[in-house]
PDB file of N, CA and C in Angstrom:
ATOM      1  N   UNK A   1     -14.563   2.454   1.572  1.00  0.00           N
ATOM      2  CA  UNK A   1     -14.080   3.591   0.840  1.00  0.00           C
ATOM      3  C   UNK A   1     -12.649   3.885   1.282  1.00  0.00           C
ATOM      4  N   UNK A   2     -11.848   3.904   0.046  1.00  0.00           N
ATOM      5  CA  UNK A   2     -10.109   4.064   0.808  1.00  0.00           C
ATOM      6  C   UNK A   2     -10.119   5.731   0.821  1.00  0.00           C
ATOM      7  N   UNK A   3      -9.556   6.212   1.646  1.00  0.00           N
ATOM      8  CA  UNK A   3      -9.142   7.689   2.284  1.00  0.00           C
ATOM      9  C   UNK A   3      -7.808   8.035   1.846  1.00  0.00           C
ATOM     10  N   UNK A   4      -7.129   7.077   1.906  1.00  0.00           N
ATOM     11  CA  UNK A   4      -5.900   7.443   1.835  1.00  0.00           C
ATOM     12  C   UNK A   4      -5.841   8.632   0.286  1.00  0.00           C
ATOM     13  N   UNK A   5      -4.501   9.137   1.084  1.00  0.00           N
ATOM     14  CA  UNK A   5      -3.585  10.115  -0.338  1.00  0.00           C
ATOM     15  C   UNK A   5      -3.573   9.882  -0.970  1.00  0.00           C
ATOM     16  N   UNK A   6      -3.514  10.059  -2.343  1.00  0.00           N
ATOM     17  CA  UNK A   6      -3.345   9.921  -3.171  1.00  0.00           C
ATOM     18  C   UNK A   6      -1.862   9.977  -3.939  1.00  0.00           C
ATOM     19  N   UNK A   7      -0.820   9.272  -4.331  1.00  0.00           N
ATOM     20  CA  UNK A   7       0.506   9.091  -4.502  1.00  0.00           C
ATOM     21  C   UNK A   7       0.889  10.256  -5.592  1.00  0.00           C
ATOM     22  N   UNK A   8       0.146  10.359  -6.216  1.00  0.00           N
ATOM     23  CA  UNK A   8       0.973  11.512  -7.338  1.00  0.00           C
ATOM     24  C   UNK A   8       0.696  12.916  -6.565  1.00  0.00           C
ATOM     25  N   UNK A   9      -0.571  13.143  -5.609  1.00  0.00           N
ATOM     26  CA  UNK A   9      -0.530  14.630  -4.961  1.00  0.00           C
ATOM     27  C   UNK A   9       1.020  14.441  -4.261  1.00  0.00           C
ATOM     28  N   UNK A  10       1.368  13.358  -3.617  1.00  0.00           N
ATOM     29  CA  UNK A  10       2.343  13.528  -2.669  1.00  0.00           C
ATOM     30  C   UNK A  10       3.526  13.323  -3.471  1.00  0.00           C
ATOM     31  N   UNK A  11       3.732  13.220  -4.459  1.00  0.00           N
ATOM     32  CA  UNK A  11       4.848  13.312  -5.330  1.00  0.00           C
ATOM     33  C   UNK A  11       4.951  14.851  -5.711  1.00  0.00           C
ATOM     34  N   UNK A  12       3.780  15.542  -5.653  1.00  0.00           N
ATOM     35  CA  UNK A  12       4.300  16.696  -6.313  1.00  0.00           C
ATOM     36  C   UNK A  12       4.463  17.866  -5.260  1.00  0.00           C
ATOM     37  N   UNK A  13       4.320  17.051  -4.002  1.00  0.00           N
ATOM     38  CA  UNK A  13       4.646  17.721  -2.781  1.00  0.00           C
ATOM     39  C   UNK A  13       6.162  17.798  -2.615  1.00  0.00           C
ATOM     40  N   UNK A  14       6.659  16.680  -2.770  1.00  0.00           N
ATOM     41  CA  UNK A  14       8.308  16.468  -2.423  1.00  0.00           C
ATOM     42  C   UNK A  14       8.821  17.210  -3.742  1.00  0.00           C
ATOM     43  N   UNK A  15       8.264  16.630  -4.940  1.00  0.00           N
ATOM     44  CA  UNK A  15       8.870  17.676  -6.339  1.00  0.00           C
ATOM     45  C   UNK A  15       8.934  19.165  -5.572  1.00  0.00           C
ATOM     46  N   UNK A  16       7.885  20.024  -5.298  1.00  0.00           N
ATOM     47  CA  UNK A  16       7.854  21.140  -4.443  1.00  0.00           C
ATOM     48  C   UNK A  16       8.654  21.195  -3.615  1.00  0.00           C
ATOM     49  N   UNK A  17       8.842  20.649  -2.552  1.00  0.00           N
ATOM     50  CA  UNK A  17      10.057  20.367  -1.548  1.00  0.00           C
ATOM     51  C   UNK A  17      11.332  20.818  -2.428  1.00  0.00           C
ATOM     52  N   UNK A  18      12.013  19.508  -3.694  1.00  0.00           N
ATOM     53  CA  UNK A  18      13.191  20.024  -3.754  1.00  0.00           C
ATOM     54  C   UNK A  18      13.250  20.853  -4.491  1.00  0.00           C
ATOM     55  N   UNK A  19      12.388  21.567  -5.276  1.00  0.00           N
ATOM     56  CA  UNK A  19      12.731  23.007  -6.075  1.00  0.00           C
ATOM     57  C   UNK A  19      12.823  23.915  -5.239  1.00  0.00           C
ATOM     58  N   UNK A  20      12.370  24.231  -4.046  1.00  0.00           N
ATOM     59  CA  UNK A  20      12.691  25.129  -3.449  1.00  0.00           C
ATOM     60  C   UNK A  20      14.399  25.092  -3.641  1.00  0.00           C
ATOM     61  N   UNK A  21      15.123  24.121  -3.271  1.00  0.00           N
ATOM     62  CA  UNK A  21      16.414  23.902  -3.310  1.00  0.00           C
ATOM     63  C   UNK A  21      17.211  23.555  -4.775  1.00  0.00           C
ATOM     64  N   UNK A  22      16.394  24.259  -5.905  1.00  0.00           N
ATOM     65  CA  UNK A  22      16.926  24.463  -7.034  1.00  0.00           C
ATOM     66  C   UNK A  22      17.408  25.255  -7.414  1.00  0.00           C
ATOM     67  N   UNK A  23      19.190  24.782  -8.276  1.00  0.00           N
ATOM     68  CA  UNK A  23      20.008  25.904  -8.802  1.00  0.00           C
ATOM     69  C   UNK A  23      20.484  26.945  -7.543  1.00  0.00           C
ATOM     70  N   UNK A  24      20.398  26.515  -6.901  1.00  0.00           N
ATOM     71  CA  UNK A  24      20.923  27.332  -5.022  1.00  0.00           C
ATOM     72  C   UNK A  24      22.238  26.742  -4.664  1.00  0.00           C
ATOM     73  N   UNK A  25      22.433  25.796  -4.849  1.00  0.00           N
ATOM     74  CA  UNK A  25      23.827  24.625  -4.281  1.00  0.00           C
ATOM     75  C   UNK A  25      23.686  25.143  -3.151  1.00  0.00           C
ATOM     76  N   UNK A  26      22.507  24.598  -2.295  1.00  0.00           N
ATOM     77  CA  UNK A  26      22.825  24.364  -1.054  1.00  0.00           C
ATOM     78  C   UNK A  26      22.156  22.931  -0.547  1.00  0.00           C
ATOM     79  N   UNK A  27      23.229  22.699   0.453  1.00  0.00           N
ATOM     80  CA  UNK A  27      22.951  21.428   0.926  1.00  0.00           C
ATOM     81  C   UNK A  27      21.779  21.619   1.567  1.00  0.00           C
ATOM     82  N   UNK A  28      20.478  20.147   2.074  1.00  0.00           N
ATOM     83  CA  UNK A  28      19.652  19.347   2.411  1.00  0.00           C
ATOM     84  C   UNK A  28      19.818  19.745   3.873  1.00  0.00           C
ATOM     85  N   UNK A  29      18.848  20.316   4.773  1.00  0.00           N
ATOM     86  CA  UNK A  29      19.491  19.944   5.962  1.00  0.00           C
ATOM     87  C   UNK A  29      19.026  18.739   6.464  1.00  0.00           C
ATOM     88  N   UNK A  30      18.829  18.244   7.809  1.00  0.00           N
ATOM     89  CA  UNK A  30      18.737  17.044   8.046  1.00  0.00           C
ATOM     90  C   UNK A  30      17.345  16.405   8.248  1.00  0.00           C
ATOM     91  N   UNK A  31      16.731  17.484   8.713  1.00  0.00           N
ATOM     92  CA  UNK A  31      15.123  17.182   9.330  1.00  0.00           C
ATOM     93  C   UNK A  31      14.451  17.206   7.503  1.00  0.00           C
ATOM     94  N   UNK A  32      14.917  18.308   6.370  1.00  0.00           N
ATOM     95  CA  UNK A  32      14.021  18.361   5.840  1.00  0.00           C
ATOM     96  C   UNK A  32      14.766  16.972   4.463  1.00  0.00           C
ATOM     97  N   UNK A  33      15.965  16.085   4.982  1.00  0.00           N
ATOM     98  CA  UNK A  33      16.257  15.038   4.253  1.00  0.00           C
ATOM     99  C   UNK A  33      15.405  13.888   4.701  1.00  0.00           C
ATOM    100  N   UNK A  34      14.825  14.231   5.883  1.00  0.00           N
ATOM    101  CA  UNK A  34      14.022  13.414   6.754  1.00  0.00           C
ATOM    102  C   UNK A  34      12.908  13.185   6.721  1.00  0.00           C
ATOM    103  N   UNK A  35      12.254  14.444   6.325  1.00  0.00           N
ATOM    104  CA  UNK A  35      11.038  14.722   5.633  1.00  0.00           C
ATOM    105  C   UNK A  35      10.591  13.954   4.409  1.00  0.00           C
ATOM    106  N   UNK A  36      11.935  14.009   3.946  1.00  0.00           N
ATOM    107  CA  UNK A  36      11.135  14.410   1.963  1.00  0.00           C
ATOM    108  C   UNK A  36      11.747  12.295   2.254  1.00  0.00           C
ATOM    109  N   UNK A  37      12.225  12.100   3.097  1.00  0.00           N
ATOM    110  CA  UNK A  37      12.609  10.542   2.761  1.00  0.00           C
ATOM    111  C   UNK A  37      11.237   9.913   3.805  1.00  0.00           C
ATOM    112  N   UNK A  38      10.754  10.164   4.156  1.00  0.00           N
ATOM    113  CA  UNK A  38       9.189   9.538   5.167  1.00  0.00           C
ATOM    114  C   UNK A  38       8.112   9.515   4.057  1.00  0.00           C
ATOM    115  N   UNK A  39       8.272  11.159   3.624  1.00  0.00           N
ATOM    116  CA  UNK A  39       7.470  11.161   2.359  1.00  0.00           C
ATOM    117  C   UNK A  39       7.816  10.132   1.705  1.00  0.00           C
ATOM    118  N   UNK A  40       8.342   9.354   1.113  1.00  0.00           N
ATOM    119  CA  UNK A  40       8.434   8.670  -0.345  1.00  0.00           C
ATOM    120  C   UNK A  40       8.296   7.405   0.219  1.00  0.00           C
ATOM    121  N   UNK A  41       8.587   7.111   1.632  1.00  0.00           N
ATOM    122  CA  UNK A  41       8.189   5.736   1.867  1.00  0.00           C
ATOM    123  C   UNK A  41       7.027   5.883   2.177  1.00  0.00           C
ATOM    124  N   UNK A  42       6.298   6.595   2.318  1.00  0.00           N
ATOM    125  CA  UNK A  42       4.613   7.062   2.620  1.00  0.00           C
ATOM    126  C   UNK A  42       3.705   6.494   1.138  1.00  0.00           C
ATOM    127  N   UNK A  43       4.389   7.171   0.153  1.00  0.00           N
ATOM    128  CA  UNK A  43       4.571   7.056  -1.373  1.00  0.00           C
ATOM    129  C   UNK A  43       4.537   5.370  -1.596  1.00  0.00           C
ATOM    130  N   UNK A  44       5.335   5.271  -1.071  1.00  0.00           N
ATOM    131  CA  UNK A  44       5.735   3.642  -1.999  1.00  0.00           C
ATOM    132  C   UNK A  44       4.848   2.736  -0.970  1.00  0.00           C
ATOM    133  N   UNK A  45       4.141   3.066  -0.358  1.00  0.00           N
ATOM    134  CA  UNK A  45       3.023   2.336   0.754  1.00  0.00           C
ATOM    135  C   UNK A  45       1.721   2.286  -0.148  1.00  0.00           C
ATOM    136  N   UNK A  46       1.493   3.971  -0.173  1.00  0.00           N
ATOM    137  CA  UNK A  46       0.340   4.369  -0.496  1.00  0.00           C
ATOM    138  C   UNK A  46       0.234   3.265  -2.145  1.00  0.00           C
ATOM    139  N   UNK A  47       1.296   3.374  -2.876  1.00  0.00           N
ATOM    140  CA  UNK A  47       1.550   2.718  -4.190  1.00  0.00           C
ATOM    141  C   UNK A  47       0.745   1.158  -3.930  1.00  0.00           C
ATOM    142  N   UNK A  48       1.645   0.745  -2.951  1.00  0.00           N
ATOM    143  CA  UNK A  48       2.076  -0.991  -3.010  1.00  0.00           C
ATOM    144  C   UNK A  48       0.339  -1.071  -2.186  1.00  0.00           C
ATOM    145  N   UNK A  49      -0.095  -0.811  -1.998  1.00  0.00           N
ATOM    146  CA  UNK A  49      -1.530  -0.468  -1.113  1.00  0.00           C
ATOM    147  C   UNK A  49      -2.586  -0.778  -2.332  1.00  0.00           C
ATOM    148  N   UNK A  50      -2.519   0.219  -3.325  1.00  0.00           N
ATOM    149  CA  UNK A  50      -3.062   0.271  -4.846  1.00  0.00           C
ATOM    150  C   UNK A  50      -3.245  -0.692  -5.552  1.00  0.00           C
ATOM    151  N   UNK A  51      -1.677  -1.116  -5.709  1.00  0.00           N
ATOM    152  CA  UNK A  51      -1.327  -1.735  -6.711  1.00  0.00           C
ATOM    153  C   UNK A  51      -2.143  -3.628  -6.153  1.00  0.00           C
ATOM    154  N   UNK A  52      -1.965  -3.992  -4.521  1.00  0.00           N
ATOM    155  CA  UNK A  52      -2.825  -4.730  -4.444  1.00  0.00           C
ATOM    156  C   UNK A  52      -3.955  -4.881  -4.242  1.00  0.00           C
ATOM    157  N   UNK A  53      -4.514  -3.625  -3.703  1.00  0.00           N
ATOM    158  CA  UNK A  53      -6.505  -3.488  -4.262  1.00  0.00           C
ATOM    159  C   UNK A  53      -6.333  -3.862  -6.366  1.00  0.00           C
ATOM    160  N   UNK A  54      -5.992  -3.528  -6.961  1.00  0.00           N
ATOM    161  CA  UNK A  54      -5.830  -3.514  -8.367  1.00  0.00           C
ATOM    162  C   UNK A  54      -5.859  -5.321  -8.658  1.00  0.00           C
ATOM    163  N   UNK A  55      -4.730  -5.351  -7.771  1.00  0.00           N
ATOM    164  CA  UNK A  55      -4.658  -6.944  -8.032  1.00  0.00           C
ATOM    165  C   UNK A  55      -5.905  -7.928  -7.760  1.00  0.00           C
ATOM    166  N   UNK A  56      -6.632  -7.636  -6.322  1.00  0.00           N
ATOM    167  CA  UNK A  56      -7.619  -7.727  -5.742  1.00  0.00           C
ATOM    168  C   UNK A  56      -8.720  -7.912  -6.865  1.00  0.00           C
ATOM    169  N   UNK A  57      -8.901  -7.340  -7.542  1.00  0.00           N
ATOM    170  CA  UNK A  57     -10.216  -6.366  -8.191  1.00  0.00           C
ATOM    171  C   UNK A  57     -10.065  -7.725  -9.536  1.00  0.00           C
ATOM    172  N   UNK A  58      -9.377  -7.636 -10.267  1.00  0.00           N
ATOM    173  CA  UNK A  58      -8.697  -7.696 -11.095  1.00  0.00           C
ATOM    174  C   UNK A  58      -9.012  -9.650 -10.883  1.00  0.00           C
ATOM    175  N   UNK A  59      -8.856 -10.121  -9.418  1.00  0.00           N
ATOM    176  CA  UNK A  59      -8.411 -11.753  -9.007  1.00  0.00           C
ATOM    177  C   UNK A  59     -10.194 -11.540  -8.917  1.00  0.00           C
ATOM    178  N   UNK A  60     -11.156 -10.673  -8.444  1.00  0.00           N
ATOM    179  CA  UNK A  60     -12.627 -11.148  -8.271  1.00  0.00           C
ATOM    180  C   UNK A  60     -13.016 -10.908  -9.687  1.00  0.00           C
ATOM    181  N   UNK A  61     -12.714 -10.281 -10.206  1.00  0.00           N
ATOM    182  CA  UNK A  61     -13.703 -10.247 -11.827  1.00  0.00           C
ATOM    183  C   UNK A  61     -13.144 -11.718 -12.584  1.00  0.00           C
ATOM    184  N   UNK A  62     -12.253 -12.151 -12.264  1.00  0.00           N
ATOM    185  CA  UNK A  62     -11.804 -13.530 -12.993  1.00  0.00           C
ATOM    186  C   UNK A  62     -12.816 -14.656 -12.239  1.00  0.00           C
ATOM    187  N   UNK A  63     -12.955 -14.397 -11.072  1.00  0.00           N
ATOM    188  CA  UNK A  63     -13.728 -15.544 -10.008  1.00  0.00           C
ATOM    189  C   UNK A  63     -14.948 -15.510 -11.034  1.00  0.00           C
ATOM    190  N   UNK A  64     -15.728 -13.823 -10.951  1.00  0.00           N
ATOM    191  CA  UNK A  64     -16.966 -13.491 -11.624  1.00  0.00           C
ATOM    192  C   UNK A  64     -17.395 -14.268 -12.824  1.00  0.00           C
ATOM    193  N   UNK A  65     -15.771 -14.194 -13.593  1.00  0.00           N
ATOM    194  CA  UNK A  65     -16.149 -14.718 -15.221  1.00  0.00           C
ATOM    195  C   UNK A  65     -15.994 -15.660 -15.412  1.00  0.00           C
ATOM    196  N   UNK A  66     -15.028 -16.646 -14.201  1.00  0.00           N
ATOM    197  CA  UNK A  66     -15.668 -18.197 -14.314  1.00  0.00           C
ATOM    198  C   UNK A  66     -16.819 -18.961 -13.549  1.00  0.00           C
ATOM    199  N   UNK A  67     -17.495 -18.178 -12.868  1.00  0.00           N
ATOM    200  CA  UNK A  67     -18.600 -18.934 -12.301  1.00  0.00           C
ATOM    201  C   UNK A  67     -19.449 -17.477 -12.132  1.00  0.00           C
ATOM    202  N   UNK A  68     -20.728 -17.502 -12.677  1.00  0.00           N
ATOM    203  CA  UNK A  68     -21.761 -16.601 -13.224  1.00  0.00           C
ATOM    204  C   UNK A  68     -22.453 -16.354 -11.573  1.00  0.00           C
ATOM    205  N   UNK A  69     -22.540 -17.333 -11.054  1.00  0.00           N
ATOM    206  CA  UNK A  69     -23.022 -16.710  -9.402  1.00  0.00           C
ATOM    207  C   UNK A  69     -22.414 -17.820  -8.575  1.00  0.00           C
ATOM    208  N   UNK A  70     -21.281 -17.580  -7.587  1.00  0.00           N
ATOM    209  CA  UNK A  70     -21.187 -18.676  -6.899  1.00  0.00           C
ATOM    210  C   UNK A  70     -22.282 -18.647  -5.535  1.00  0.00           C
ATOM    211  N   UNK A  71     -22.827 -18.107  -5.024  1.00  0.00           N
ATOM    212  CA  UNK A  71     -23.946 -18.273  -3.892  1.00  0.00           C
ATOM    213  C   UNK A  71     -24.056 -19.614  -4.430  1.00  0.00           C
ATOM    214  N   UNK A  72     -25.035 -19.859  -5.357  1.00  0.00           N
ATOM    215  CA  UNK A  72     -25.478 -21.880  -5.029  1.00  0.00           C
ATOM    216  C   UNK A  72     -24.244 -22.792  -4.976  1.00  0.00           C
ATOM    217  N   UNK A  73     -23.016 -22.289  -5.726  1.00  0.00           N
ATOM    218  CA  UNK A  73     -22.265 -23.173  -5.572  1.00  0.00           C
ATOM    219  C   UNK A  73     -21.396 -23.405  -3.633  1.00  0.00           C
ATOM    220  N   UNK A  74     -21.757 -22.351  -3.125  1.00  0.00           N
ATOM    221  CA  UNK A  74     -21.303 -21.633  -1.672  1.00  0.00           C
ATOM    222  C   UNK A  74     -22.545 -22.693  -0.824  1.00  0.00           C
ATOM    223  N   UNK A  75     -23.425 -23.069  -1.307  1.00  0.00           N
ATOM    224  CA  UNK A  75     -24.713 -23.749  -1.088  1.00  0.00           C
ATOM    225  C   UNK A  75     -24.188 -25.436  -0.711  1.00  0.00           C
ATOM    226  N   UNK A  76     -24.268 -25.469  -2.003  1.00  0.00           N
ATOM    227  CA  UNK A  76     -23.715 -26.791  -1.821  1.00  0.00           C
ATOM    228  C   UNK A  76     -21.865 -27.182  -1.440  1.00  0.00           C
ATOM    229  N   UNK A  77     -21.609 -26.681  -0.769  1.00  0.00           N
ATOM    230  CA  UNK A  77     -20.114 -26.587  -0.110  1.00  0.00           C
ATOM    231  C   UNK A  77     -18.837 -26.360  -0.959  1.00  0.00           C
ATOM    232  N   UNK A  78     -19.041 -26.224  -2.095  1.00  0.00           N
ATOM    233  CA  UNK A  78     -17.983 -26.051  -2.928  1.00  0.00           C
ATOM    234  C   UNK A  78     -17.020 -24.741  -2.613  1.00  0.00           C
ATOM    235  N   UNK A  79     -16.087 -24.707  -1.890  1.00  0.00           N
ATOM    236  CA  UNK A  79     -15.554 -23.579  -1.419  1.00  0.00           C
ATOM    237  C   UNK A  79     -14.191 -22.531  -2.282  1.00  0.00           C
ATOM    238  N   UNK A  80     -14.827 -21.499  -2.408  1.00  0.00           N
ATOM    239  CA  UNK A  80     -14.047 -20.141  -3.377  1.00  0.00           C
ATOM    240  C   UNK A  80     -13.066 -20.003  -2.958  1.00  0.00           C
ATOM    241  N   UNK A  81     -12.338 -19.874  -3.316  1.00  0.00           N
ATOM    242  CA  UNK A  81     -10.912 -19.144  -2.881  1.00  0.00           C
ATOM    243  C   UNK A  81     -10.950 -17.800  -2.959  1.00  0.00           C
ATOM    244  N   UNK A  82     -10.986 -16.467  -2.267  1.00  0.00           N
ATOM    245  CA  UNK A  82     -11.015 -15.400  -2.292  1.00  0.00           C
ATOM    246  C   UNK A  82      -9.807 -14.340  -2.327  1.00  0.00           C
ATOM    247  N   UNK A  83      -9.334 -13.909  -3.103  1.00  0.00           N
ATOM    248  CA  UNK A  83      -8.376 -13.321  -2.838  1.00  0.00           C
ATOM    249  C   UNK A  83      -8.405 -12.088  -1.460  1.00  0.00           C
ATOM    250  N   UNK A  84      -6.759 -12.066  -0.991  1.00  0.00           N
ATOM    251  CA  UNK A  84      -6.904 -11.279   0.312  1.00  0.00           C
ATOM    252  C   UNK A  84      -5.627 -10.608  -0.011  1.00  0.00           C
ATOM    253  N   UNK A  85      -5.309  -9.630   0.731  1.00  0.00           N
ATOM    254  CA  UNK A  85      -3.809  -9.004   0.797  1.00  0.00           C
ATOM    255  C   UNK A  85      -3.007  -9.576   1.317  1.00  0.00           C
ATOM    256  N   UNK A  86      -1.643  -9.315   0.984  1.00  0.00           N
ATOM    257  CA  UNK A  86      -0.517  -9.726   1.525  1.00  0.00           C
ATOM    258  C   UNK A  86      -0.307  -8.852   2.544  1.00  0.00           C
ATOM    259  N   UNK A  87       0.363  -9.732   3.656  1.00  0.00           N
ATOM    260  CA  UNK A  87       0.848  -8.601   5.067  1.00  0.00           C
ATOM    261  C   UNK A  87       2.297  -7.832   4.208  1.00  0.00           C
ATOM    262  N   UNK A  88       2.256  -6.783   4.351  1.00  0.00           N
ATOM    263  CA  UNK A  88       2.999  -5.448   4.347  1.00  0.00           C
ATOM    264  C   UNK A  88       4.481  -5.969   5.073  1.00  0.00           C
ATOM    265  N   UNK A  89       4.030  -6.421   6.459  1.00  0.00           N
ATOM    266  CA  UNK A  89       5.147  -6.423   7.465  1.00  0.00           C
ATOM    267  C   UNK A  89       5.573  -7.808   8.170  1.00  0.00           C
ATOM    268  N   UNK A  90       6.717  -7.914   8.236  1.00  0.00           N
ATOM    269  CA  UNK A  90       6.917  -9.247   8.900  1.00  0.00           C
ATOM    270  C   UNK A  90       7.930  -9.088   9.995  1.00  0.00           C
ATOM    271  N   UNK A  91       6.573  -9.436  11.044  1.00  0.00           N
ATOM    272  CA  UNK A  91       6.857  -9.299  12.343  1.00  0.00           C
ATOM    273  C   UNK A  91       8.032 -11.115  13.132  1.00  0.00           C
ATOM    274  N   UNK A  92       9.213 -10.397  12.967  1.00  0.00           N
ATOM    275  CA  UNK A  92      10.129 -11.844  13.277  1.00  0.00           C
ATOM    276  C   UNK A  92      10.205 -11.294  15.025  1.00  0.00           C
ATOM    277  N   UNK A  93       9.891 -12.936  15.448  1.00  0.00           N
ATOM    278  CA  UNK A  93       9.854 -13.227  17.243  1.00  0.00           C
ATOM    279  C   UNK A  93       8.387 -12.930  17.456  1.00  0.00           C
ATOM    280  N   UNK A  94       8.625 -12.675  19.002  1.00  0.00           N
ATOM    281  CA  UNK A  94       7.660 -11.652  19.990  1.00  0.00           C
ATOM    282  C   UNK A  94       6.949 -10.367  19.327  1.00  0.00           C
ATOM    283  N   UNK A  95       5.902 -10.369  19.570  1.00  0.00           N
ATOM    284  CA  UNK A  95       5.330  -8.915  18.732  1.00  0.00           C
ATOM    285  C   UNK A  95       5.995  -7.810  20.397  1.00  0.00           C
ATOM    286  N   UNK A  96       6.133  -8.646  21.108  1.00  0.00           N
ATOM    287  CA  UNK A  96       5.537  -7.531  22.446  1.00  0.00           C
ATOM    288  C   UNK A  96       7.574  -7.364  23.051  1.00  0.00           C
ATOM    289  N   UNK A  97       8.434  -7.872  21.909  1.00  0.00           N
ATOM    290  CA  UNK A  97       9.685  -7.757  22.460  1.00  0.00           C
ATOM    291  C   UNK A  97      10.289  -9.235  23.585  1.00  0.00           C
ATOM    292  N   UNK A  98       9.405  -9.914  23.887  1.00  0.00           N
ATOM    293  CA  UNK A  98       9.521 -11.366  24.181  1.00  0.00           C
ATOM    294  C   UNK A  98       9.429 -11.322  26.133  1.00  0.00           C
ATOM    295  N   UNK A  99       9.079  -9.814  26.170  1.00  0.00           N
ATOM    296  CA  UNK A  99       9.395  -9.452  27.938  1.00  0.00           C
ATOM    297  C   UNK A  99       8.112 -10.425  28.347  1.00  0.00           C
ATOM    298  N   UNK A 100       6.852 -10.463  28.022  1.00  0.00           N
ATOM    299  CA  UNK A 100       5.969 -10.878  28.792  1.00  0.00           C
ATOM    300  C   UNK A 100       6.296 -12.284  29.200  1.00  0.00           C
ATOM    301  N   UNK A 101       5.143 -12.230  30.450  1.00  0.00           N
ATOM    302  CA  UNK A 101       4.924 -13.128  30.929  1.00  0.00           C
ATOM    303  C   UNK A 101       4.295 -14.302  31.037  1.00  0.00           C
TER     304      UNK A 101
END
């Protein structure tokens, strides 16, 4: 079961955010430019998160509709290709900073 936020509540959080600062002409201060910019990469996570469960979903109902049950075919060794997610992040070098020993 996914937990996560939901992307349009948190869109209409930051919408909220900058109306407060509507028709005021006043500048952003820094923490709350800081804010409303964590928010939207929170946003475009929560999105890109979605959008590949969707893809996910979408790659097993095609598996489904070309083979009616693979269990016997899983039987006799014929092996599925399953769709999985893409890593998010790409960790270049050392995960640990390259200090260890």
């Amino acid at each position: 079961m996914n937990c996560d936020p939901i992307p349009s509540a948190m869109l209409r959080a930051v919408c909220a955010s900058f109306r407060r600062f509507e028709n005021i002409g006043v500048h952003l201060d820094t923490e709350t430019v800081a804010t409303l910019l964590r928010n939207l990469r929170m946003i475009e996570e929560l999105t890109r998160n979605q959008e590949e469960e969707l893809e996910i979903r979408a790659e097993m109902l095609r598996i489904k509709a070309d083979r009616p049950d693979p269990a016997p075919l899983a039987y006799t060794g014929v092996i599925i290709p399953m769709p999985r997610r893409r890593p998010a992040l790409r960790v270049v070098g050392s995960p640990d900073g390259g200090d260890a020993a």
